[in-house]
Structures are given as structure tokens and as C-alpha cells.
Protein backbone atom coordinates (compact mmCIF):
# COMPACT_ATOMS: atom_id res chain seq x y z
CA UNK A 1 -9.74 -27.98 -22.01
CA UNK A 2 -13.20 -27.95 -20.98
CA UNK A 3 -12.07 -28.49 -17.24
CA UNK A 4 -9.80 -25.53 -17.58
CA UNK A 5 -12.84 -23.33 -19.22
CA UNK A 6 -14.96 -24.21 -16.29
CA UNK A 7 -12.42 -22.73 -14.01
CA UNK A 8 -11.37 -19.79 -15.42
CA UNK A 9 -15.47 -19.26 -15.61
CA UNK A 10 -15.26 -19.71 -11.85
CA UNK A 11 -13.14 -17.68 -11.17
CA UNK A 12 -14.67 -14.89 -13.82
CA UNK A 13 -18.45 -15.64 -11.64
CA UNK A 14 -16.12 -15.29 -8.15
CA UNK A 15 -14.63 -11.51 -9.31
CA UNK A 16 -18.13 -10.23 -10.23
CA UNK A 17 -19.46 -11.22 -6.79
CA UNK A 18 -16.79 -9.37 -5.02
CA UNK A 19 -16.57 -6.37 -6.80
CA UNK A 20 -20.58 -6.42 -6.25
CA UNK A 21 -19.89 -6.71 -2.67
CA UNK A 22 -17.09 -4.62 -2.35
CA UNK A 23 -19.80 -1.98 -4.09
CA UNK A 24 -22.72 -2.31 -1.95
CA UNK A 25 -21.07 -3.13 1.33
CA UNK A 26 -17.61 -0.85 1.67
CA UNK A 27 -18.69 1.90 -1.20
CA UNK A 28 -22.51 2.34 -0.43
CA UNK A 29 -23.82 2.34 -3.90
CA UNK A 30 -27.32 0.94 -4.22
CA UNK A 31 -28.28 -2.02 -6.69
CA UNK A 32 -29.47 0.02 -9.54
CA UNK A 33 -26.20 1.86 -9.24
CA UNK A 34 -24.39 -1.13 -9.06
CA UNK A 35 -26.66 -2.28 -12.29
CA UNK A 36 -25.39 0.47 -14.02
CA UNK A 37 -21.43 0.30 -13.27
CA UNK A 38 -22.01 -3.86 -14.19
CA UNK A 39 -24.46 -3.51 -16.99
CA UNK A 40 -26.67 -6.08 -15.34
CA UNK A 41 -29.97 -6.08 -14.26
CA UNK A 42 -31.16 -5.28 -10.72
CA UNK A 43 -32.51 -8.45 -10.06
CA UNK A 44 -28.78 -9.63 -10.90
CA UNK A 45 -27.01 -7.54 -8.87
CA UNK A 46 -29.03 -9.26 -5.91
CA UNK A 47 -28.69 -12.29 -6.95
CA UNK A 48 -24.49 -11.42 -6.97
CA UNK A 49 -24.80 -10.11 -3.30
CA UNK A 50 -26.62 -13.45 -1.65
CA UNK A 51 -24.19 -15.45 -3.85
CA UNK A 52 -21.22 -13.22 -1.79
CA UNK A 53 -22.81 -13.70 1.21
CA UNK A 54 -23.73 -17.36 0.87
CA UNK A 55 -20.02 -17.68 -0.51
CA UNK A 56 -18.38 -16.21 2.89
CA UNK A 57 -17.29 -13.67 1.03
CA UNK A 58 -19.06 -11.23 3.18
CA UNK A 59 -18.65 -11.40 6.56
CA UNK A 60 -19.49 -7.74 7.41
CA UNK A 61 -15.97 -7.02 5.87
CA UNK A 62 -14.39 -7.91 2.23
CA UNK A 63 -12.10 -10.09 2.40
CA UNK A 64 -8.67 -9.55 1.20
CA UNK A 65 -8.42 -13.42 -0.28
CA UNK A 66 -10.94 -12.91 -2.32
CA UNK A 67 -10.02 -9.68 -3.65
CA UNK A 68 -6.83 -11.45 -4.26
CA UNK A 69 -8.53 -13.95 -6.35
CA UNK A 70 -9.30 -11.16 -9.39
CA UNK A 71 -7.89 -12.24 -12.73
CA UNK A 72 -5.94 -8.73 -12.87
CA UNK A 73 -4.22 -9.90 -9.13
CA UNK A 74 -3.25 -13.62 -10.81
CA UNK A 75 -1.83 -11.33 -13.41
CA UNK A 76 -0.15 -9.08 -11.55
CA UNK A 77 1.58 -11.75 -9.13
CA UNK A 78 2.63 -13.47 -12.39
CA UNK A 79 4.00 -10.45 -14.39
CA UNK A 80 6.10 -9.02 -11.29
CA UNK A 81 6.64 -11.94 -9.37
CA UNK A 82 4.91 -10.68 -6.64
CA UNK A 83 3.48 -13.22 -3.48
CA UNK A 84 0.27 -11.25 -3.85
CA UNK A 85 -1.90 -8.78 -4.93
CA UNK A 86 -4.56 -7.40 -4.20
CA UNK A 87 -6.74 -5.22 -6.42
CA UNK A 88 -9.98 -2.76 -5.31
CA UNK A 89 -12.40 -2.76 -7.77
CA UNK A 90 -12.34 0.61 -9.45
CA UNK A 91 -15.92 2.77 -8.75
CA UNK A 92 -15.51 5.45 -10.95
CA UNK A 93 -16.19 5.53 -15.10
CA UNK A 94 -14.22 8.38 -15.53
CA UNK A 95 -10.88 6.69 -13.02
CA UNK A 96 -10.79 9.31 -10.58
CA UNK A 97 -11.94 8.36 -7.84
CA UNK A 98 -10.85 10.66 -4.45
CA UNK A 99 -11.59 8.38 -2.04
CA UNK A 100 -8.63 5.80 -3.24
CA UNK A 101 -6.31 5.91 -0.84
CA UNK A 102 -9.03 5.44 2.21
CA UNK A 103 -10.37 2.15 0.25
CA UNK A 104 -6.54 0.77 -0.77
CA UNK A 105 -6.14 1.16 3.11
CA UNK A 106 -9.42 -0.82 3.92
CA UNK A 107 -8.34 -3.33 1.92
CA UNK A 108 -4.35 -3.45 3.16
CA UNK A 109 -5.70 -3.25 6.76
CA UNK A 110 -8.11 -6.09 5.70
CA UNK A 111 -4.72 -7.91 4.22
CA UNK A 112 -2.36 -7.20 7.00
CA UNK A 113 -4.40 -8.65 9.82
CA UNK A 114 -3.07 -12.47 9.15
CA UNK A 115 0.78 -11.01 10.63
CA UNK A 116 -0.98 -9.31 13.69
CA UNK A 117 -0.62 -11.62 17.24
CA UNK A 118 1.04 -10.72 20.54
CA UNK A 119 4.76 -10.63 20.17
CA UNK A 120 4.44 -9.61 16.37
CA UNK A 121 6.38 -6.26 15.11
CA UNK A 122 5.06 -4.78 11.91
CA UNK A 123 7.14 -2.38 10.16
CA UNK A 124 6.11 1.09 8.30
CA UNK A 125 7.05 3.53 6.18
CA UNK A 126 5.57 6.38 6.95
CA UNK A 127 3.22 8.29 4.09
CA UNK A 128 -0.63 8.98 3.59
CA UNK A 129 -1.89 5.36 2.73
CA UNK A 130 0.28 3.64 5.53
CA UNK A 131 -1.32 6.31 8.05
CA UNK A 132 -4.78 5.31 6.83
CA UNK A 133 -4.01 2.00 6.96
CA UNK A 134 -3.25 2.19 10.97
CA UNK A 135 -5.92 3.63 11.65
CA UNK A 136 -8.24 0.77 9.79
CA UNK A 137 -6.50 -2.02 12.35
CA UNK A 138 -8.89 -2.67 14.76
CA UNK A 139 -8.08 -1.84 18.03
CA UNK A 140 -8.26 -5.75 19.77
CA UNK A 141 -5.95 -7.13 16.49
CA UNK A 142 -3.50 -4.74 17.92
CA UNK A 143 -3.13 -6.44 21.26
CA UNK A 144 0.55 -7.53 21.90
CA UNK A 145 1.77 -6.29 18.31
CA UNK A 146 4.40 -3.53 18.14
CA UNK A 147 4.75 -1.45 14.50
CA UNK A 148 7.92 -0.08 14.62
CA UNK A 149 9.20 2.79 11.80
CA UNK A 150 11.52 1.36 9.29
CA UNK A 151 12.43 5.01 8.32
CA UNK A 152 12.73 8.52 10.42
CA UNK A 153 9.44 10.31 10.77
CA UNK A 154 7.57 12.88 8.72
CA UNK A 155 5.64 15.18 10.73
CA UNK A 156 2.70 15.65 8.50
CA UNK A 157 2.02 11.85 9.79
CA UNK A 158 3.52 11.28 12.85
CA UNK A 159 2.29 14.23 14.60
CA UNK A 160 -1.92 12.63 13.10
CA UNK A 161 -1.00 9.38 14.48
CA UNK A 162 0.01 10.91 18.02
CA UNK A 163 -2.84 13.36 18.05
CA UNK A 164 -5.49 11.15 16.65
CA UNK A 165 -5.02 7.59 18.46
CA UNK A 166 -8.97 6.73 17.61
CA UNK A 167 -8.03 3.09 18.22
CA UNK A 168 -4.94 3.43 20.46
CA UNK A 169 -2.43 2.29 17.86
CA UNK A 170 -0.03 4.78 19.05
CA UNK A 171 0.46 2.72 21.85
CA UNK A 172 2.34 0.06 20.11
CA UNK A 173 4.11 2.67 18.15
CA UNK A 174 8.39 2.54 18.09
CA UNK A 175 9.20 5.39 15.98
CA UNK A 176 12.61 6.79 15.02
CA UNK A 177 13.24 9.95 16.80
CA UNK A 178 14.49 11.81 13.78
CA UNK A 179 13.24 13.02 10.78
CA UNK A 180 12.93 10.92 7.44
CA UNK A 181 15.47 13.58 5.93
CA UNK A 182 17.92 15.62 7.52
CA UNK A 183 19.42 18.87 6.99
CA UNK A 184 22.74 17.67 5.98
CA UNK A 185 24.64 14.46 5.42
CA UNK A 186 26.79 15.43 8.54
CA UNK A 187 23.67 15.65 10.88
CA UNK A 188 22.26 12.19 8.87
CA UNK A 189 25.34 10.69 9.85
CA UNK A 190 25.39 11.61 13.28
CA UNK A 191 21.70 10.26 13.63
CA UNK A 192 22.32 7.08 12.26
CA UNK A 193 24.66 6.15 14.87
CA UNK A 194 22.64 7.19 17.63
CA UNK A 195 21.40 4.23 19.92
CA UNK A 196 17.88 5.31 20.08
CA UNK A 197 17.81 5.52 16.60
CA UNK A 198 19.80 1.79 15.86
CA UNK A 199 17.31 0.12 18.42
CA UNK A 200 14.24 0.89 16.49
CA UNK A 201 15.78 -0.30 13.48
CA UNK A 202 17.05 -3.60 14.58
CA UNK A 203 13.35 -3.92 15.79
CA UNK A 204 12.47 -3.26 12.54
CA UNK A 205 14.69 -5.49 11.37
CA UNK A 206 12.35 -8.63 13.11
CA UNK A 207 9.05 -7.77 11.17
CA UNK A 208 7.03 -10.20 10.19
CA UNK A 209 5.40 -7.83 7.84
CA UNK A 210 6.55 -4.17 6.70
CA UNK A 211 3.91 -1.55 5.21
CA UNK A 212 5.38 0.80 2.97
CA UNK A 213 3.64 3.53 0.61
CA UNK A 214 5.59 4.76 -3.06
CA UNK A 215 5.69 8.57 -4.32
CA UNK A 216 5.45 9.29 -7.08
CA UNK A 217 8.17 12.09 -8.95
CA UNK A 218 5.01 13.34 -10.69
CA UNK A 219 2.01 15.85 -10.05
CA UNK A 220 0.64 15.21 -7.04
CA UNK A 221 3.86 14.83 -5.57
CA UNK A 222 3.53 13.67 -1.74
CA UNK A 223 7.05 14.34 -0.79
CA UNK A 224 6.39 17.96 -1.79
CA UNK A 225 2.89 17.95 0.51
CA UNK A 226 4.73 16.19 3.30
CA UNK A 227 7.74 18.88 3.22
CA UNK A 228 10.24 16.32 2.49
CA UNK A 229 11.51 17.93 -0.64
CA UNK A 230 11.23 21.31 -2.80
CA UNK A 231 9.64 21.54 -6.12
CA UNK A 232 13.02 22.44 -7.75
CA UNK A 233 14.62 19.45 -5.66
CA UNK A 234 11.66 16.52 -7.55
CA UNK A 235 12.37 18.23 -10.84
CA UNK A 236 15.87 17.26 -10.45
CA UNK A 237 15.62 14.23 -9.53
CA UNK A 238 12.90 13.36 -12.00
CA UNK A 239 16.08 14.96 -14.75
CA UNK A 240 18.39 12.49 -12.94
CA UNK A 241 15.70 9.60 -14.00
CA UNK A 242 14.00 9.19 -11.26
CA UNK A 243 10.38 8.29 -11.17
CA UNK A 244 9.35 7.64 -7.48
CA UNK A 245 10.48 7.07 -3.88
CA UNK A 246 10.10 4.76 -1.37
CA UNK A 247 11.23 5.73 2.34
CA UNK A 248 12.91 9.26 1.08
CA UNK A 249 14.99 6.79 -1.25
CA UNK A 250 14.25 7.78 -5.03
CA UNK A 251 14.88 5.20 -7.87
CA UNK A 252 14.76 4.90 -11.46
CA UNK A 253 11.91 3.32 -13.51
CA UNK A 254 14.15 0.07 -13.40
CA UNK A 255 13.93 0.05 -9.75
CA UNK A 256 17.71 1.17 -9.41
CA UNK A 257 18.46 3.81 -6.31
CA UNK A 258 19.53 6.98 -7.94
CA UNK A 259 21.90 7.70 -5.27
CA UNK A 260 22.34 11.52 -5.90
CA UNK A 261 19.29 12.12 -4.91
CA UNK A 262 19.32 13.27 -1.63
CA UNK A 263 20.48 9.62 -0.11
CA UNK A 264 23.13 10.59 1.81
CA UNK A 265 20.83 12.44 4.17
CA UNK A 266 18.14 9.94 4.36
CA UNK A 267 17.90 8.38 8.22
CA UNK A 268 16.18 4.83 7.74
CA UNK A 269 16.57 1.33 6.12
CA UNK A 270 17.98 1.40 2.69
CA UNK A 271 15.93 -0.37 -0.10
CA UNK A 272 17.92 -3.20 -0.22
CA UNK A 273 17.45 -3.58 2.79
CA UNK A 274 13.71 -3.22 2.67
CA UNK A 275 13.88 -6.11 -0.18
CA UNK A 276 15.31 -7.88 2.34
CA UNK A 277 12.82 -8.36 4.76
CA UNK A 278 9.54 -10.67 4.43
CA UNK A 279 6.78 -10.31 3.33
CA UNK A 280 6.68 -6.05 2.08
CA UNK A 281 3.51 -4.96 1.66
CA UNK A 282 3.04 -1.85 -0.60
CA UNK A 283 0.40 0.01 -1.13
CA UNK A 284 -0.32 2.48 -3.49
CA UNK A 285 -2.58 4.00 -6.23
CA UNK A 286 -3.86 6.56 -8.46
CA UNK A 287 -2.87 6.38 -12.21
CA UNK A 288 -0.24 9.02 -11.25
CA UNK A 289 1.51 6.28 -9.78
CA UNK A 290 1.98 3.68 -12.14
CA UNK A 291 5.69 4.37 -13.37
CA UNK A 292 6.44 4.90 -10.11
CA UNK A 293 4.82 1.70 -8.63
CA UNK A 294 6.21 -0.20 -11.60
CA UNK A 295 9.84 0.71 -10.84
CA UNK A 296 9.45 -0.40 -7.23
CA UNK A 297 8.27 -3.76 -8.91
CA UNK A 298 11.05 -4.24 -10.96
CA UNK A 299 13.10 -3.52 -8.21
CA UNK A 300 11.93 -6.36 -6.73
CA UNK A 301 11.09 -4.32 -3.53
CA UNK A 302 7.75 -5.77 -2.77
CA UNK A 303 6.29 -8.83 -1.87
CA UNK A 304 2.94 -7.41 -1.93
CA UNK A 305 1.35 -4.66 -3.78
CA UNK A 306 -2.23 -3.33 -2.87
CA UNK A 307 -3.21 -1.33 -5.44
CA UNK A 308 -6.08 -0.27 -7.30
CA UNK A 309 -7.90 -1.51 -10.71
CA UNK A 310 -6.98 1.44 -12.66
CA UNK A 311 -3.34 1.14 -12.11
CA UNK A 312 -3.51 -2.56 -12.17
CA UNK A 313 -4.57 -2.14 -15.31
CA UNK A 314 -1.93 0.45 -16.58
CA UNK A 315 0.89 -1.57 -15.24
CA UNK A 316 -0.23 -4.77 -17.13
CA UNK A 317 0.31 -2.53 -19.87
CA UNK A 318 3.68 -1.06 -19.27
């Protein structure tokens, strides 16, 4: 037992000196600040960052390993099952914090780099997070890697990526040339048998990796911002049960596909066929979120959830 005590004290000491890191390197906060949010000392919080550095655990980046070694990720991978998890340290008191979906996709881009060789295809779902999180690759990690859509586009993204190409990812882009949701099943249909359409898929298909983001059915609803769905078209399928969507496909807080709700138009994998594939990587936050993210969980749609400490924290709860 005292072995045991020693360890889990290890591994206590080891999340302090990340979330220090994570604080003073990727956040900016000074030491005293950092004091504050730890209720240390100063002279602590210094001696936490040359422990981080002389630990490897800075190497002018934070690495996703050790933000995978939190006691909320062990949790989390043992409560859902999941491969992984990793878990940003939260940096607001009050849990708002409006820069969370910029430092989820740090720390995904962080996480994702171990697929990314020549001759590697990583898949996404498009959506705010997984936008953030190709632009956070670095440009030479890139080389030889193609990220090919796993569902038809959304403009709101698609048409950023194109414009924006800071570090040229949109040259190994193979996107779907048709929109996430159609008009009509009859036009969904069509599209889905088109060849240009099929080949992207069945590239998709060969990921070594897929990046996906989860809406939530609740205010702020991102399918609503993106122009994927009406107001009047969430509320009903929030009455149908539904608490969240993942690639246009909405499912209950169980995890099970409400198929009402709007499926028939949807142009992209289906989510068992996401569950499918290896390693899925989803990433996702804000307390919002966490009956959404929690029915993608216990659908078992995930191998990987980045997420943030807040909603770790709620869905340890649920």
C-alpha cells in the first residue's frame, strides 16, 4: 500500500507541473498569477516550471502524454472506455473561459502529430475545433499526409480553410464536393452515388486517425451558426431526444442515431461507420457540451476525446 501511495503521489506532483506549464508557457499567465489559480507560493510555482522543464515536459510545446497523464484523463479512459484522453487544465475560476476551443485544438494538434508521416490520410469532420486544429499542424508534419473529409462540407469552414492556408494544409486537403446536408433526400441520394463523392470516402475509409468535433442540441448551437439547421429544426430534434450531433448525424443521450432527424439527407459516413474506424479523435468542450459529449461516449464513437477540465469534470459526474 505504501508503494501504491507513492505513485498515485507521483502522479498527483506530475499533474501540478503540467498544468503549471501549460499556464505559463501556452496561456501566458505570470507566476504570481499562476500562485493565485494554485494557491502556492511564487517561489513554488518556479520551482513547478524547472521541475517541467527538467522533466521534458516542456520542450517549447506541452506535450499531449503528459496532459494525458492527469488523474481526471485515467478517469475518463476508465469510465468510457476510451484509448485516451486528454484534458486542458481549466484557466478560469468562474469556467468560462472563451479561448477553449483554440487551446482544445493546441492540445489535439499536439495529440494528432504521432499519425502524421508521408503516405498517412487523416480524416475530419468538419466544425470549429477541427478547423482550429488544422491550422495548429505544423506545416513540415504535413509533408506526404493527405486529410481527407469523412463528411460533405460546411461552408462556414471550408471556404476559412481555402482562403486562409497560413501553413498550406489545404494542399493535402480531399474534400467532398457537396454539402454536409442537402436540400432533399432525393438530391442526398443522388450525391452519394456520385464517383467524386465515393472516392473521397473510400479514402477516408484508410485513416489512420479521424478528427471529429460534437454539437451540441443546446445554446450555443453550432449547427445553427454554421447554417446547417434552423432554430425550429434543433428544437425538434432536441423534442425527439436528441442531445448532440456528430457529422450532421444527431443522437440521443445514449449515443443512439435518432434517425428522423434529418438523416436521410446527410452526405457523409454514418456513425457506425465512424465507430468503425481507428483511432477517432474527438474533440470538444465547453460545459454546454457535456450531455452531448457524453452521448457520443456511450455510443462508443470515440477512441479519443480531447476535452477540457470543466467538462471532464461534469461528465465524471453524469
Amino acid at each position: 500500500m505504501v508503494g501504491v501511495r507513492a505513485g498515485d503521489e507521483r502522479e498527483e506532483r506530475r499533474g501540478v507541473v503540467v498544468r503549471a506549464a501549460w499556464m505559463y508557457y501556452k496561456d501566458g499567465l505570470t507566476q504570481a498569477e499562476i500562485a493565485e489559480r494554485l494557491f502556492v507560493s511564487r517561489p513554488t510555482v518556479g520551482r513547478l516550471l524547472d521541475a517541467a522543464r527538467a522533466q521534458g515536459v516542456v520542450r517549447f510545446e506541452i506535450s499531449a502524454d503528459h496532459l494525458s497523464a492527469f488523474e481526471l484523463s485515467k478517469d475518463l479512459r476508465k469510465r468510457f472506455g476510451l484509448a485516451d484522453a486528454v484534458v486542458v487544465p481549466r484557466i478560469s475560476d468562474t469556467g468560462h473561459d472563451t479561448r477553449v476551443n483554440q487551446r482544445l485544438a493546441d492540445a489535439a494538434a499536439e495529440y494528432v502529430k504521432r499519425y502524421l508521416r508521408p503516405g498517412a490520410v487523416i480524416g475530419v469532420g468538419w466544425g470549429d475545433t477541427v478547423t482550429r486544429v488544422l491550422f495548429a499542424l505544423d506545416r513540415d508534419a504535413l509533408q506526404g499526409v493527405t486529410i481527407a473529409g469523412v463528411a460533405g462540407g460546411i461552408d462556414a469552414y471550408t471556404r476559412e480553410v481555402m482562403a486562409r492556408n497560413t501553413n498550406g494544409v489545404n494542399e493535402h486537403l480531399r474534400l467532398i464536393p457537396a454539402p454536409l446536408v442537402a436540400s432533399s433526400a432525393e438530391i442526398a441520394a443522388a450525391l452519394r452515388q456520385d464517383g467524386s463523392v465515393t472516392s473521397v470516402l473510400a479514402l477516408a475509409a484508410t485513416a489512420v486517425a479521424t478528427l471529429t468535433g460534437i454539437g451540441a442540441a443546446r445554446p450555443p448551437v453550432s449547427s445553427i451558426r454554421s447554417g446547417l439547421f434552423t432554430d425550429d429544426q434543433v428544437r425538434a430534434f432536441r423534442e425527439m431526444g436528441g442531445v448532440g450531433d456528430m457529422l450532421g448525424a444527431w443522437f440521443d443521450r445514449d449515443g443512439a442515431v435518432i434517425r428522423e432527424a434529418a438523416s436521410d439527407r446527410r452526405i457523409g459516413m454514418t456513425l457506425d461507420e465512424l465507430r468503425a474506424l481507428p483511432n477517432v479523435i474527438g474533440v470538444a468542450g465547453g460545459v454546454e457540451k457535456t450531455e452531448a459529449i457524453a452521448g457520443a461516449l456511450r455510443g462508443r464513437y470515440l477512441d479519443v476525446l480531447v476535452t477540457d477540465e470543466a467538462v471532464g469534470e461534469a461528465l465524471l459526474a453524469t
